[in-house]
PDB file of N, CA and C in Angstrom:
ATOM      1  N   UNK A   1     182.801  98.027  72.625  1.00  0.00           N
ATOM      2  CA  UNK A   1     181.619  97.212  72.492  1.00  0.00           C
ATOM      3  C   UNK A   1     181.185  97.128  71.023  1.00  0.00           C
ATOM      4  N   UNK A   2     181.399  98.064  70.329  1.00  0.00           N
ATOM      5  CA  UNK A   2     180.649  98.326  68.728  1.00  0.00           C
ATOM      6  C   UNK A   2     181.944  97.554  67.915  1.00  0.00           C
ATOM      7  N   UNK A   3     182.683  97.611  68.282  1.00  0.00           N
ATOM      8  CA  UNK A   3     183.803  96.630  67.210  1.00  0.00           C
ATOM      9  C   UNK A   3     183.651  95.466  67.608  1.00  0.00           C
ATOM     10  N   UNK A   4     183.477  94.935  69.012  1.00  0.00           N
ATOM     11  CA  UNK A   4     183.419  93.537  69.201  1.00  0.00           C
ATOM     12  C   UNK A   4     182.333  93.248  68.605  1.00  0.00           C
ATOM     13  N   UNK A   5     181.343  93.712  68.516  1.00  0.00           N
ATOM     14  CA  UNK A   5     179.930  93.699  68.046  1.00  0.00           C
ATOM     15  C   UNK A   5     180.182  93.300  66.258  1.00  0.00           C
ATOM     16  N   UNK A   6     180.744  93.914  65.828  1.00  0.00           N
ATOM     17  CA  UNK A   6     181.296  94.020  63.802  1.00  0.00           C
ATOM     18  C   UNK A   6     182.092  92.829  64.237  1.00  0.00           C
ATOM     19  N   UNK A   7     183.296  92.882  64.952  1.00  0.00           N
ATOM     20  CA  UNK A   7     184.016  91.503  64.682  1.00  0.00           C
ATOM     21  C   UNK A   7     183.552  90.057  64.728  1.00  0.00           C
ATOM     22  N   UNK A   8     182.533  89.995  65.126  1.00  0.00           N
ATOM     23  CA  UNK A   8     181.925  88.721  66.081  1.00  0.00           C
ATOM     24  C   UNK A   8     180.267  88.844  64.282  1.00  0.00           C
ATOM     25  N   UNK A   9     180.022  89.478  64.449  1.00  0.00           N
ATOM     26  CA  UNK A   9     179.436  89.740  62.910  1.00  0.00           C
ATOM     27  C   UNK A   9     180.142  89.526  61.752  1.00  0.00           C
ATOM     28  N   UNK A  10     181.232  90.169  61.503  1.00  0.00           N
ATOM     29  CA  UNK A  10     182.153  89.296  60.488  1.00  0.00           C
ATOM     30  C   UNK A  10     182.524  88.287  60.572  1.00  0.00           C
ATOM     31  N   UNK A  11     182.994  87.798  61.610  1.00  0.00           N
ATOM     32  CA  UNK A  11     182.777  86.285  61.426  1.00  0.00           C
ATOM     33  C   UNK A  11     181.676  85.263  61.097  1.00  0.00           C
ATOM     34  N   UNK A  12     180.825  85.548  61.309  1.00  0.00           N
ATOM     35  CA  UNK A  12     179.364  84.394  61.246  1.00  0.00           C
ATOM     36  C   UNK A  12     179.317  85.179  59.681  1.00  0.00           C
ATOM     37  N   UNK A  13     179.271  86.015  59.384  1.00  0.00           N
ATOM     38  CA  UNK A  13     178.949  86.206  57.792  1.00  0.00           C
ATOM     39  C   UNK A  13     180.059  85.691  57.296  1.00  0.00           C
ATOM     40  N   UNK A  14     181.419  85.454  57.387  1.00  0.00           N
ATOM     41  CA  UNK A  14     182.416  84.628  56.328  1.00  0.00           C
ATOM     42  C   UNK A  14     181.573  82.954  56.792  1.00  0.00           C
ATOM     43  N   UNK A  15     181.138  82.870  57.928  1.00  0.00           N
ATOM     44  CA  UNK A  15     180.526  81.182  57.683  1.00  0.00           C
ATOM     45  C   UNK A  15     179.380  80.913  56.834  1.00  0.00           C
ATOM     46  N   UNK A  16     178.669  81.943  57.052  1.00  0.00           N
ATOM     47  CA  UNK A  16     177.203  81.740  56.529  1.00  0.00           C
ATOM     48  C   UNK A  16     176.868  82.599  54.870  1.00  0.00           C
ATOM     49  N   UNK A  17     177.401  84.061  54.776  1.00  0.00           N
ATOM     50  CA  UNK A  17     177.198  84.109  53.717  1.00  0.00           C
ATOM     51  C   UNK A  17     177.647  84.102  52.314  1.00  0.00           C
ATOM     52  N   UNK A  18     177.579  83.840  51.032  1.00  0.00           N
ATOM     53  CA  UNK A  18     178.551  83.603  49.973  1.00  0.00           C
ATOM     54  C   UNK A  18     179.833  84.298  49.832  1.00  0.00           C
ATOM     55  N   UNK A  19     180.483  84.285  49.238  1.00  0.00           N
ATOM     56  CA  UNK A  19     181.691  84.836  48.722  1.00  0.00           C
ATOM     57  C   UNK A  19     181.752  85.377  47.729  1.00  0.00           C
ATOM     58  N   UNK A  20     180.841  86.730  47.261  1.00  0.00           N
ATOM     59  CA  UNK A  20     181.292  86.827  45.259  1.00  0.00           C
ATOM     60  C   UNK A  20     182.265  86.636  44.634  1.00  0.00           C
ATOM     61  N   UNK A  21     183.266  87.020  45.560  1.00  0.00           N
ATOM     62  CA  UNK A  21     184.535  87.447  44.944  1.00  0.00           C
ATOM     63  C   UNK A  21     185.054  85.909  44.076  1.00  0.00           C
ATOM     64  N   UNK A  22     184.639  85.034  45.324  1.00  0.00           N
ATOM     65  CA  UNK A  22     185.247  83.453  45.007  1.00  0.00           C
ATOM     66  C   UNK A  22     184.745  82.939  43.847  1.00  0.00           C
ATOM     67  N   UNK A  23     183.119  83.426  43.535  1.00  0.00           N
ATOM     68  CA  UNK A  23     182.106  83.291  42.466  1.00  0.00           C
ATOM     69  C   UNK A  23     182.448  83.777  41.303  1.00  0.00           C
ATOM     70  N   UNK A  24     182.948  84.516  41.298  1.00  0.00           N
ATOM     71  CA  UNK A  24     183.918  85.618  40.235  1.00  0.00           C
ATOM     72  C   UNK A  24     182.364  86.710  39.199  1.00  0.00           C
ATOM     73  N   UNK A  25     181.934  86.960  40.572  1.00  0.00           N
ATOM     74  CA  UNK A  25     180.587  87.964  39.906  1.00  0.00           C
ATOM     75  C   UNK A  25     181.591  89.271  40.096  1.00  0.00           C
ATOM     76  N   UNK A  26     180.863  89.594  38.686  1.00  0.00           N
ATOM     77  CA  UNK A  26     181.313  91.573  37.661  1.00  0.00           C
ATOM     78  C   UNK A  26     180.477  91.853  38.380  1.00  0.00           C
ATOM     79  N   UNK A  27     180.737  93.082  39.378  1.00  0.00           N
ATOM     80  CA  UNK A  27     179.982  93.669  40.178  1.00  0.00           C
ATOM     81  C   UNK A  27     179.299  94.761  39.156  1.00  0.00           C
ATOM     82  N   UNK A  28     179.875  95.204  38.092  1.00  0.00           N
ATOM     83  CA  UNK A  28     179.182  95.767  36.744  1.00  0.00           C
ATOM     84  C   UNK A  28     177.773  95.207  36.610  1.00  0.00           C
ATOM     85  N   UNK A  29     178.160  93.684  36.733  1.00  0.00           N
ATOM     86  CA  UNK A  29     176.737  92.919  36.082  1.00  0.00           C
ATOM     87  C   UNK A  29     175.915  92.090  37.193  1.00  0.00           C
ATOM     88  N   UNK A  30     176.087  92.635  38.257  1.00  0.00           N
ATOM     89  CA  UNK A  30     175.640  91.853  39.687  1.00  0.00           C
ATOM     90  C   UNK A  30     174.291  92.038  39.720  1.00  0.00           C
ATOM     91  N   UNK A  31     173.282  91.427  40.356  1.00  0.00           N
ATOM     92  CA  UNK A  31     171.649  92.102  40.582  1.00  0.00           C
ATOM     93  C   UNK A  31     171.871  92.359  41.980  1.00  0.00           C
ATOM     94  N   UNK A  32     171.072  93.058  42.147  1.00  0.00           N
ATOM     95  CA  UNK A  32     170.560  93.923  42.939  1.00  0.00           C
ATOM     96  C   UNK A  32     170.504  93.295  44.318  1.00  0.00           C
ATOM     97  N   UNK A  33     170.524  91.842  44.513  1.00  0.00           N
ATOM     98  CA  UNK A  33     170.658  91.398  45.716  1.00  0.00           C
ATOM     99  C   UNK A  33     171.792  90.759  45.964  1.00  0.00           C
ATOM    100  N   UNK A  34     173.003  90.943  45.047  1.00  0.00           N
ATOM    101  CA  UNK A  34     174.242  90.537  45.016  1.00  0.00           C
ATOM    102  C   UNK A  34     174.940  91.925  45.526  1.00  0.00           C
ATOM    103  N   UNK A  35     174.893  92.826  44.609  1.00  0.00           N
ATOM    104  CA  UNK A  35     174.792  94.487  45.190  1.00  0.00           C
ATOM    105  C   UNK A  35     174.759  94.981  46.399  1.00  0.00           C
ATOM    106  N   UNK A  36     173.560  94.076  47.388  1.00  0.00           N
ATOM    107  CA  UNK A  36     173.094  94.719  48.599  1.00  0.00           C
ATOM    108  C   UNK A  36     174.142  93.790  49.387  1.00  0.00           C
ATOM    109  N   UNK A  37     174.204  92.763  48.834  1.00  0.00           N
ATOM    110  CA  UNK A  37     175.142  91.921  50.189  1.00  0.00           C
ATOM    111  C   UNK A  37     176.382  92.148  49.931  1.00  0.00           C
ATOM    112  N   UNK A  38     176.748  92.886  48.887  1.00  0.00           N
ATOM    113  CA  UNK A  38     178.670  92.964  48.536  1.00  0.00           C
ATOM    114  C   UNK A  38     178.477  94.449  49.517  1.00  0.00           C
ATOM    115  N   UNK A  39     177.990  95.643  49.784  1.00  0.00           N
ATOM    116  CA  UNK A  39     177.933  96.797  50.612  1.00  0.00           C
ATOM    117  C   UNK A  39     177.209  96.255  52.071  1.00  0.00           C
ATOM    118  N   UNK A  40     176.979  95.387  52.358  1.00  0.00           N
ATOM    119  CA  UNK A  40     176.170  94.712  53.681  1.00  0.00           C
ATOM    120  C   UNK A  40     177.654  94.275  54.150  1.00  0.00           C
ATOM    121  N   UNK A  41     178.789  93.235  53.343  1.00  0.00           N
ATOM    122  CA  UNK A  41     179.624  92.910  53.801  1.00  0.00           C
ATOM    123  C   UNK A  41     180.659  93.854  53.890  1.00  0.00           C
ATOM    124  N   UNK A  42     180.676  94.681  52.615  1.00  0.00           N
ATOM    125  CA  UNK A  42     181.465  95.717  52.834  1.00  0.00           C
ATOM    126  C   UNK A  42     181.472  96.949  54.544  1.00  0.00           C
ATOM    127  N   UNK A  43     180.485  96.997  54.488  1.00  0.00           N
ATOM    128  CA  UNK A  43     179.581  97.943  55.800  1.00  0.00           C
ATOM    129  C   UNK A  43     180.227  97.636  56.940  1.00  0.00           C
ATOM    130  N   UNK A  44     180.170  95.742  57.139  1.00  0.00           N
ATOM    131  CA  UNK A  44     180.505  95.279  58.941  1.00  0.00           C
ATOM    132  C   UNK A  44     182.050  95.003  58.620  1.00  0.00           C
ATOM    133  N   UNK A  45     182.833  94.807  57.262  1.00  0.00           N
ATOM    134  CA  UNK A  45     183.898  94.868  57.730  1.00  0.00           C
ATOM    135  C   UNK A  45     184.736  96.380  57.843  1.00  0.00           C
ATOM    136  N   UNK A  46     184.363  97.147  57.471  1.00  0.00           N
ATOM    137  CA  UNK A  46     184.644  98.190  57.912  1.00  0.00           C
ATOM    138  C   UNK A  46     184.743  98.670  58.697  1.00  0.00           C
ATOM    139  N   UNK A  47     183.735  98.387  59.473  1.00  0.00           N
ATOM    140  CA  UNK A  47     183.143  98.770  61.033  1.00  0.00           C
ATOM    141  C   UNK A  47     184.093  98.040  61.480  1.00  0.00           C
ATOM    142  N   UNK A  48     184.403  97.014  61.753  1.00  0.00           N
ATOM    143  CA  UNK A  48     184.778  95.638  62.415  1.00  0.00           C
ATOM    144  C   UNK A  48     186.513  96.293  62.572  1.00  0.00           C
ATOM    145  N   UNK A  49     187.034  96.813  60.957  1.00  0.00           N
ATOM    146  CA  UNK A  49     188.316  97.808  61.359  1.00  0.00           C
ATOM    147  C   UNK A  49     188.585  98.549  62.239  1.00  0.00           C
ATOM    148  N   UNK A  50     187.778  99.411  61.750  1.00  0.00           N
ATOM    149  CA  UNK A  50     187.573 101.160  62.490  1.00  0.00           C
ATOM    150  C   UNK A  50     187.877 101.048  64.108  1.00  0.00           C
TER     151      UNK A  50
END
């Protein structure tokens, strides 16, 4: 149930939220709400593995 839950979450966040990577933001020089959503995305795809 908790992975279908992350998988089905990773998906709607690759529709809906940005891409830094694609943006080509220095996570060195990111603010703080670039920061929270690169470990927000990092977080559910992890989960979404596991």
């Amino acid at each position: 149930m908790k992975k279908t839950l992350f998988k089905s979450l990773a998906k709607i966040n690759r529709l809906i939220l940005p891409s830094l990577t694609k943006r080509g933001v220095d996570l060195a020089k990111a603010k703080k709400w670039q920061m929270a959503l690169f470990g927000y995305r990092l977080w559910v795809t992890k989960n979404a593995l596991d």
